[in-house]
PDB file of N, CA and C in Angstrom:
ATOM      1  N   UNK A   1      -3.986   0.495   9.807  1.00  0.00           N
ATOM      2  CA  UNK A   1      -3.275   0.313   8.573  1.00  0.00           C
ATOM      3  C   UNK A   1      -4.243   0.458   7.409  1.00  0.00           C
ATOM      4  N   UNK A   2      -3.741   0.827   6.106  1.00  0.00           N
ATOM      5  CA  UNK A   2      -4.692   1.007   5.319  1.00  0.00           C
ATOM      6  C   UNK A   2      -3.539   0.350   3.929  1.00  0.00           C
ATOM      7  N   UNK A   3      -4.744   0.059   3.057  1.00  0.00           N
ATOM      8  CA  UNK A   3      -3.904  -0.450   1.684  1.00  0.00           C
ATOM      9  C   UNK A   3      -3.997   0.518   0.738  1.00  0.00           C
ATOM     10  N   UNK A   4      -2.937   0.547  -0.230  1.00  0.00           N
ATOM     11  CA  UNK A   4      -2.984   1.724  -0.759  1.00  0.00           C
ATOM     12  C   UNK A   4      -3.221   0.889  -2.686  1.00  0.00           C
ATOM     13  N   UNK A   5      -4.470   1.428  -2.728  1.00  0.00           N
ATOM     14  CA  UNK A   5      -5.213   1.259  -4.384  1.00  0.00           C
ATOM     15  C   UNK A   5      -4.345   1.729  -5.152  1.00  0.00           C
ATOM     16  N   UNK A   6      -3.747   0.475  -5.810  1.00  0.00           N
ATOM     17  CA  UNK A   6      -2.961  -0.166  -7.243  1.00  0.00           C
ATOM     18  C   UNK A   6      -3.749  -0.128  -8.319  1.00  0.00           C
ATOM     19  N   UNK A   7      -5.131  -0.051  -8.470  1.00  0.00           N
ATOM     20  CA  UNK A   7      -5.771  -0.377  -9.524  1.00  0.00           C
ATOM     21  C   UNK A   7      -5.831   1.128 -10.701  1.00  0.00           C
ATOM     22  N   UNK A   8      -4.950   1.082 -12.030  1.00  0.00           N
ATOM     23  CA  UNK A   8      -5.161   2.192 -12.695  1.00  0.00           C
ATOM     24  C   UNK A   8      -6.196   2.247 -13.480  1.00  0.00           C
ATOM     25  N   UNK A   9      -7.213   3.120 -13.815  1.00  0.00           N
ATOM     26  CA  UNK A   9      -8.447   3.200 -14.524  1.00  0.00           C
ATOM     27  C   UNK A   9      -7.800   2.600 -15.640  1.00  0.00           C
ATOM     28  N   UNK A  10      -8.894   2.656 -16.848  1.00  0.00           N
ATOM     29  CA  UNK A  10      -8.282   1.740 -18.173  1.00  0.00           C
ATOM     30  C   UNK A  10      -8.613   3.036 -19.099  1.00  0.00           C
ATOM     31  N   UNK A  11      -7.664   3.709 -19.838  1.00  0.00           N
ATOM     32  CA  UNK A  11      -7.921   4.775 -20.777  1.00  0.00           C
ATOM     33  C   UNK A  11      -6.975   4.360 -21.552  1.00  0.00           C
ATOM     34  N   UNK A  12      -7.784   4.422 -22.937  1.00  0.00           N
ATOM     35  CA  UNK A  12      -7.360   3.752 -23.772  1.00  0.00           C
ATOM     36  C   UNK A  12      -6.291   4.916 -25.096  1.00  0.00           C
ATOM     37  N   UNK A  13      -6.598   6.273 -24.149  1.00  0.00           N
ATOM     38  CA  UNK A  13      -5.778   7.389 -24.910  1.00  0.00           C
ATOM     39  C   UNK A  13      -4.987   7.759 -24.848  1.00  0.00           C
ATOM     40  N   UNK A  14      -4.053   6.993 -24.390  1.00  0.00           N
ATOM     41  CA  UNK A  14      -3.058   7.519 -23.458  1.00  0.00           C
ATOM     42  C   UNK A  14      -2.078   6.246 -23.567  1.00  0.00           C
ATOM     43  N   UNK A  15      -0.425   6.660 -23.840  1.00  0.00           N
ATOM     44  CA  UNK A  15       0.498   5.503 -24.175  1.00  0.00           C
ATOM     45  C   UNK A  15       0.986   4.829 -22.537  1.00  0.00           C
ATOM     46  N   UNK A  16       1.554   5.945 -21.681  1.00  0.00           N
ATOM     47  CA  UNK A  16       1.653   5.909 -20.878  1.00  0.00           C
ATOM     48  C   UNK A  16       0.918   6.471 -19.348  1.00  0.00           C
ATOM     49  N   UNK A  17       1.027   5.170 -18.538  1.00  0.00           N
ATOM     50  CA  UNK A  17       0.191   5.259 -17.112  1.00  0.00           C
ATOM     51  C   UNK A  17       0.417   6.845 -16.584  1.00  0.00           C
ATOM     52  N   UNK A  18      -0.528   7.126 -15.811  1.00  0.00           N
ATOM     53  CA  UNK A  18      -0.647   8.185 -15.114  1.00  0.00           C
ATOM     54  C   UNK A  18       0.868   8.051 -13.873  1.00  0.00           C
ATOM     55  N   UNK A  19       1.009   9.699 -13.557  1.00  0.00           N
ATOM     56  CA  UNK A  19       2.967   9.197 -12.950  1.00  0.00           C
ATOM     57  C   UNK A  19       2.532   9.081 -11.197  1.00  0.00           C
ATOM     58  N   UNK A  20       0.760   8.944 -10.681  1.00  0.00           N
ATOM     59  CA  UNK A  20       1.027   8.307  -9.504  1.00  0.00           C
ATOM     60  C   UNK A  20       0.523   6.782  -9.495  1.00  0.00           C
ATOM     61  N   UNK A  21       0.501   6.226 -10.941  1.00  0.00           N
ATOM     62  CA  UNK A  21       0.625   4.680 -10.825  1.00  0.00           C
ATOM     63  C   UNK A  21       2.122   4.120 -10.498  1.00  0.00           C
ATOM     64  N   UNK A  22       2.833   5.125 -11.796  1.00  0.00           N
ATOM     65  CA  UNK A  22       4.300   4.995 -11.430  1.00  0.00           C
ATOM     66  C   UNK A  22       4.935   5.054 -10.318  1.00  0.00           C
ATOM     67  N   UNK A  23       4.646   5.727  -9.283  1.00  0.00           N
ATOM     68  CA  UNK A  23       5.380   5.922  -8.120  1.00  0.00           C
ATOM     69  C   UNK A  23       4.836   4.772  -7.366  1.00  0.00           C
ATOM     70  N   UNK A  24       3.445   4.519  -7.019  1.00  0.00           N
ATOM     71  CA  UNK A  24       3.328   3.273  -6.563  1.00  0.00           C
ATOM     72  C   UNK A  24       3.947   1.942  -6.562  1.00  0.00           C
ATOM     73  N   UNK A  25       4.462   1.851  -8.375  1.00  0.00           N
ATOM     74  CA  UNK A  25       4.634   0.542  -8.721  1.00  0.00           C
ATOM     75  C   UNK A  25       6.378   0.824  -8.007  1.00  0.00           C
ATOM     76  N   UNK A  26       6.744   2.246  -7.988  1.00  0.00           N
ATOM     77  CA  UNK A  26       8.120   2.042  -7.211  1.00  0.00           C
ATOM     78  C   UNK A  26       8.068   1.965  -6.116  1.00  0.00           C
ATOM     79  N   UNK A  27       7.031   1.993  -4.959  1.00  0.00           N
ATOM     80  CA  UNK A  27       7.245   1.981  -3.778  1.00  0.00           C
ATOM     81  C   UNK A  27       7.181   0.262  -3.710  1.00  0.00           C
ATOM     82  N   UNK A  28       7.026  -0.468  -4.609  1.00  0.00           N
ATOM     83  CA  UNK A  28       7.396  -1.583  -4.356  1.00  0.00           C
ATOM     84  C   UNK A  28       8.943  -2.557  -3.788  1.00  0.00           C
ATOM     85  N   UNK A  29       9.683  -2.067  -4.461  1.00  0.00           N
ATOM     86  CA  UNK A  29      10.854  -1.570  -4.015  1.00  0.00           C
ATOM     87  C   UNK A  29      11.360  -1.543  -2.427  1.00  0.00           C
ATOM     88  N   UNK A  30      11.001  -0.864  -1.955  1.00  0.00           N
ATOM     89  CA  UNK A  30      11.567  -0.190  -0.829  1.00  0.00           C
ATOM     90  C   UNK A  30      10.288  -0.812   0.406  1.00  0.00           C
ATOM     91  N   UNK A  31       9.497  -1.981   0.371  1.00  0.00           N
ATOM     92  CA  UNK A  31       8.549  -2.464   1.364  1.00  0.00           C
ATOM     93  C   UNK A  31       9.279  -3.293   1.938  1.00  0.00           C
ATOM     94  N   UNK A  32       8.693  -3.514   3.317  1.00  0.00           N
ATOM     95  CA  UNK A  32       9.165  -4.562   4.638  1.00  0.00           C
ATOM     96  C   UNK A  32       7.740  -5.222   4.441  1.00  0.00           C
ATOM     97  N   UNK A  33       7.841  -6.334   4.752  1.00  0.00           N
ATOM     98  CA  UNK A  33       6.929  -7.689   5.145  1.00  0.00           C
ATOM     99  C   UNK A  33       5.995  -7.637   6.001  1.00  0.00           C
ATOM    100  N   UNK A  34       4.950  -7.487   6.671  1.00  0.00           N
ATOM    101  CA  UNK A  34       4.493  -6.556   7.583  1.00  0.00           C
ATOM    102  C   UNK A  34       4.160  -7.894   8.584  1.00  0.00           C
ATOM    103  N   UNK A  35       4.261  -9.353   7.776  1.00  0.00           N
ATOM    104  CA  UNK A  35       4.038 -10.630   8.613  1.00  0.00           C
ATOM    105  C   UNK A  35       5.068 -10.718   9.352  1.00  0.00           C
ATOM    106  N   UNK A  36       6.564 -10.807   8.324  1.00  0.00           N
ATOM    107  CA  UNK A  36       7.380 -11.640   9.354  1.00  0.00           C
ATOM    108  C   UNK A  36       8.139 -10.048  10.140  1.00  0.00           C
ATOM    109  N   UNK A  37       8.073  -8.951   9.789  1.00  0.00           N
ATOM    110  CA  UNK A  37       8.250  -8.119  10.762  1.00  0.00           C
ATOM    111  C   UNK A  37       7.448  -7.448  11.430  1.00  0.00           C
ATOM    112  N   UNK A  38       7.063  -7.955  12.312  1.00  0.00           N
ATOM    113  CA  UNK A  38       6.170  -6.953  13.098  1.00  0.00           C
ATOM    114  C   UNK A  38       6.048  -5.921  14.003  1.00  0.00           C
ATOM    115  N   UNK A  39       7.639  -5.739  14.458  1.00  0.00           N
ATOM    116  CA  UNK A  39       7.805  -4.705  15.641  1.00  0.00           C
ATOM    117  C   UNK A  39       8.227  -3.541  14.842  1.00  0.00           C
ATOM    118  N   UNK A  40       9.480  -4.022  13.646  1.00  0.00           N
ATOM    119  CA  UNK A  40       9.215  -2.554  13.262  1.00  0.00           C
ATOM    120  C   UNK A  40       8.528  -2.306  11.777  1.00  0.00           C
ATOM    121  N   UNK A  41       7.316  -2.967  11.534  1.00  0.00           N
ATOM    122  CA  UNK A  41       6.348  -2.523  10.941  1.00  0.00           C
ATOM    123  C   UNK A  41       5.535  -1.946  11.403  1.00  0.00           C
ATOM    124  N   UNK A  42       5.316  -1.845  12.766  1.00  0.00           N
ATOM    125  CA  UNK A  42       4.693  -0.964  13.756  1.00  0.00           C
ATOM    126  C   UNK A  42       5.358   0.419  13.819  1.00  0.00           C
ATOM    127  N   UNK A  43       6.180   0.988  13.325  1.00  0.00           N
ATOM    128  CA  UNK A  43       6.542   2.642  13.689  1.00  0.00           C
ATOM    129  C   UNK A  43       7.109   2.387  12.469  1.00  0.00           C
ATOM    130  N   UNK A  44       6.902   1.635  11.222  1.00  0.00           N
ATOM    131  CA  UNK A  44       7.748   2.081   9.717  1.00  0.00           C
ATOM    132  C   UNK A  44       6.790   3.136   9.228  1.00  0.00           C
ATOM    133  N   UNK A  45       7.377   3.750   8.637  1.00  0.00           N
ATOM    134  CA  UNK A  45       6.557   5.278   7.697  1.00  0.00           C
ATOM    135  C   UNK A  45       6.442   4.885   6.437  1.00  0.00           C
ATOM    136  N   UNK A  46       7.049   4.020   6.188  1.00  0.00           N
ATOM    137  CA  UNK A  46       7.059   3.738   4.532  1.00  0.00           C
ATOM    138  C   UNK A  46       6.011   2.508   4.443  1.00  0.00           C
ATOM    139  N   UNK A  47       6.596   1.939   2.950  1.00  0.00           N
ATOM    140  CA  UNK A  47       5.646   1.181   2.489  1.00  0.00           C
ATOM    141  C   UNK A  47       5.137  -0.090   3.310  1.00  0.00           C
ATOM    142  N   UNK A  48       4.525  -0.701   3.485  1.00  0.00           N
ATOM    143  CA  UNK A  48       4.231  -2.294   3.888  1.00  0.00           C
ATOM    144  C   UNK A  48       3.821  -3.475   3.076  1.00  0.00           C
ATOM    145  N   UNK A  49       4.034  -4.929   3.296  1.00  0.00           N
ATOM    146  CA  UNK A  49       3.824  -5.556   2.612  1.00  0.00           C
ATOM    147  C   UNK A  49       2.854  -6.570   3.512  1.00  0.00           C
ATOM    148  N   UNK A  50       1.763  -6.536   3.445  1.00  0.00           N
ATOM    149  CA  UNK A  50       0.548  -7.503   3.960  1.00  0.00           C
ATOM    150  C   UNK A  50      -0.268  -8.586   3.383  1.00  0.00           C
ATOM    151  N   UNK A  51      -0.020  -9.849   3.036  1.00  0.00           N
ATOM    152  CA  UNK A  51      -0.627 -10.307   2.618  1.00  0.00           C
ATOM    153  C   UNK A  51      -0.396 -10.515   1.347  1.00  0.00           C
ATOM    154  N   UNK A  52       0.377  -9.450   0.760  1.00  0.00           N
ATOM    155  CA  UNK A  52       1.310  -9.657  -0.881  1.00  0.00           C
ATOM    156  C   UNK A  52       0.534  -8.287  -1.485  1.00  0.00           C
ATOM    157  N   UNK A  53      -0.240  -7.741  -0.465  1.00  0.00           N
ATOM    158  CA  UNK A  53      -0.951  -6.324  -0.787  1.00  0.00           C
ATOM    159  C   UNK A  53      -0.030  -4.947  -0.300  1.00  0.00           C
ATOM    160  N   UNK A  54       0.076  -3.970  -1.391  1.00  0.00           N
ATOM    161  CA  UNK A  54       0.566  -2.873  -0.526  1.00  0.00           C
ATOM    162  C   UNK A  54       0.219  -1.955   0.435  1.00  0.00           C
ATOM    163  N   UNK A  55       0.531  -1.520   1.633  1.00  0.00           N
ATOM    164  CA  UNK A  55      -0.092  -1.067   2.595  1.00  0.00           C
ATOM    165  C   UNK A  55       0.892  -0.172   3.183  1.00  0.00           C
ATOM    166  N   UNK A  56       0.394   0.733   4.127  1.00  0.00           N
ATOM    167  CA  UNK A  56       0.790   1.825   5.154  1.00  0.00           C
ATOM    168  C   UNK A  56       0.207   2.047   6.154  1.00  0.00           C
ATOM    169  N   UNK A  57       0.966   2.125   7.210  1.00  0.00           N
ATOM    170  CA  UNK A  57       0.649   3.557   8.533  1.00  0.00           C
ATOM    171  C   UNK A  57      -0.726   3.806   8.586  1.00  0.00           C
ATOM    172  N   UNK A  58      -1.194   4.043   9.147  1.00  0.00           N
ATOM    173  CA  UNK A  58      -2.597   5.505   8.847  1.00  0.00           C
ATOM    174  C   UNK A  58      -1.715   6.847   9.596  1.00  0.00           C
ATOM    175  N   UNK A  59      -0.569   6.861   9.964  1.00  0.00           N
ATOM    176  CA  UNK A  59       0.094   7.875  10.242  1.00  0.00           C
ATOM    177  C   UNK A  59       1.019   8.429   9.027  1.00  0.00           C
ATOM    178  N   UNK A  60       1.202   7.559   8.587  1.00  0.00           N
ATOM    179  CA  UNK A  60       2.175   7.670   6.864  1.00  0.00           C
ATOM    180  C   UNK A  60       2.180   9.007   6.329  1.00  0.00           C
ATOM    181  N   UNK A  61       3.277   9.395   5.767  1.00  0.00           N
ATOM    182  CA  UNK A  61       2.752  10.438   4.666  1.00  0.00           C
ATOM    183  C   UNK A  61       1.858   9.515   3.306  1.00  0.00           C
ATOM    184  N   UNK A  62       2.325   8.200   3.304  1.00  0.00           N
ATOM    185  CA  UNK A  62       1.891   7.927   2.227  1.00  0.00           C
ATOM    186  C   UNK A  62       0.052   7.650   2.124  1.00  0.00           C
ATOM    187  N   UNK A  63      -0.309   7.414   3.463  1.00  0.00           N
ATOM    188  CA  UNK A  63      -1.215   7.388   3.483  1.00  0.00           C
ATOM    189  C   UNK A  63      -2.317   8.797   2.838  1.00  0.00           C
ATOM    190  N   UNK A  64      -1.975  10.030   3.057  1.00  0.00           N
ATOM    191  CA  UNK A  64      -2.070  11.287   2.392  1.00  0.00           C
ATOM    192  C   UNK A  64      -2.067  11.544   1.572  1.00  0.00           C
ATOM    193  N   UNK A  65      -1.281  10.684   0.444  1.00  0.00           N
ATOM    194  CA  UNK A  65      -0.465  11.084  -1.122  1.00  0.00           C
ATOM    195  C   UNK A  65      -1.049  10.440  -2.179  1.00  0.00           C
ATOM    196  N   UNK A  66      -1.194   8.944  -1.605  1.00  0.00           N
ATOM    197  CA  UNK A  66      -2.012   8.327  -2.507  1.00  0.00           C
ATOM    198  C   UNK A  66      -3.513   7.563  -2.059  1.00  0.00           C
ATOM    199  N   UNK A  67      -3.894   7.152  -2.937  1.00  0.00           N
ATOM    200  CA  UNK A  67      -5.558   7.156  -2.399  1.00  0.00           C
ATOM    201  C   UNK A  67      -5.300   5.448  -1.916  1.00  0.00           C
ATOM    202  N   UNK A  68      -5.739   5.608  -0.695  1.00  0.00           N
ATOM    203  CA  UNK A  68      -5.983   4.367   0.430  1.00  0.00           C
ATOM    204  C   UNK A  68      -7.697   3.836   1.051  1.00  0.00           C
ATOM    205  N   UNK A  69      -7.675   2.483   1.144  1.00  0.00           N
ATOM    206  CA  UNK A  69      -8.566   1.841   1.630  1.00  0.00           C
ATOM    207  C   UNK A  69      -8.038   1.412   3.170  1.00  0.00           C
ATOM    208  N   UNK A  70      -9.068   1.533   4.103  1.00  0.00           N
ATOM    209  CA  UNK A  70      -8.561   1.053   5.136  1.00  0.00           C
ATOM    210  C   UNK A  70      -8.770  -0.510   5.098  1.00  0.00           C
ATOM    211  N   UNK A  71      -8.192  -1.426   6.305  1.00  0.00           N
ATOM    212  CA  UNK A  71      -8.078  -2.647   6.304  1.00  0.00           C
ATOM    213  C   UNK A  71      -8.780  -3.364   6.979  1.00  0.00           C
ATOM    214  N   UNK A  72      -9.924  -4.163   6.784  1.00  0.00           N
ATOM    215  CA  UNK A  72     -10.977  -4.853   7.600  1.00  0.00           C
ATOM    216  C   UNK A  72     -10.252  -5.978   8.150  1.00  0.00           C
ATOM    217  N   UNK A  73     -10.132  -6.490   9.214  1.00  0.00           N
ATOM    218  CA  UNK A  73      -9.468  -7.483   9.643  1.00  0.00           C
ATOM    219  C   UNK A  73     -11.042  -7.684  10.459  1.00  0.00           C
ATOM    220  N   UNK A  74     -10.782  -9.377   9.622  1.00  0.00           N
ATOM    221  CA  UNK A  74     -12.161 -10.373  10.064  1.00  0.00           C
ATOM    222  C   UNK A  74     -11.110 -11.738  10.472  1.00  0.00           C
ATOM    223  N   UNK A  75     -11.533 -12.305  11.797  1.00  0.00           N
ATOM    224  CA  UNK A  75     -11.276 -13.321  12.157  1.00  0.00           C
ATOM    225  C   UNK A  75     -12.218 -14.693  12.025  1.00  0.00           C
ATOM    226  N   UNK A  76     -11.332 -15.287  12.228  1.00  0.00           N
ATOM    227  CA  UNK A  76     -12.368 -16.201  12.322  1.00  0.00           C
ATOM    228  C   UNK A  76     -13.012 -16.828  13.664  1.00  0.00           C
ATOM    229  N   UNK A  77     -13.780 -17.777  14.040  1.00  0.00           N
ATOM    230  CA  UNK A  77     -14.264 -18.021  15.383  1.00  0.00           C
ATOM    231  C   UNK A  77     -13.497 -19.314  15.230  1.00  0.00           C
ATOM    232  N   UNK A  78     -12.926 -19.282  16.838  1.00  0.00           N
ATOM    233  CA  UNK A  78     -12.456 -20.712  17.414  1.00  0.00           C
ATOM    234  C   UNK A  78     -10.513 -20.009  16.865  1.00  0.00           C
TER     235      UNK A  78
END
């Protein structure tokens, strides 16, 4: 799974955001929970919701479209 970077640069020339911040802030919209569903957050193509972070697939188209970090999962001991 990978999270997909929300963060828009800061340009101060410009009235309105760039239009793949926009589409991001709409794929908000249309996300599943990726905690309390887990079977079919496992074969969803679309968006995910992890942690209150947005995320995808690494099979996704979305993973392709917009610029993604993959996801370090650190446990803890015991």
């Amino acid at each position: 799974m990978k999270l997909i970077n929300t963060k828009i640069p800061r340009n101060h020339n410009f009235i309105t955001p760039p239009q793949w911040w926009r589409e991001v802030n709409a794929l908000k919209a249309t996300t599943i929970n990726a905690d309390k569903y887990r079977i079919i957050s496992t074969h969803w193509s679309g968006p995910l919701t992890i942690g209150g972070k947005l995320a995808c697939n690494d099979d996704s188209p979305l993973a392709t479209r917009f610029k993604t970090v993959p996801i370090i999962q650190l446990r803890e001991p015991g």
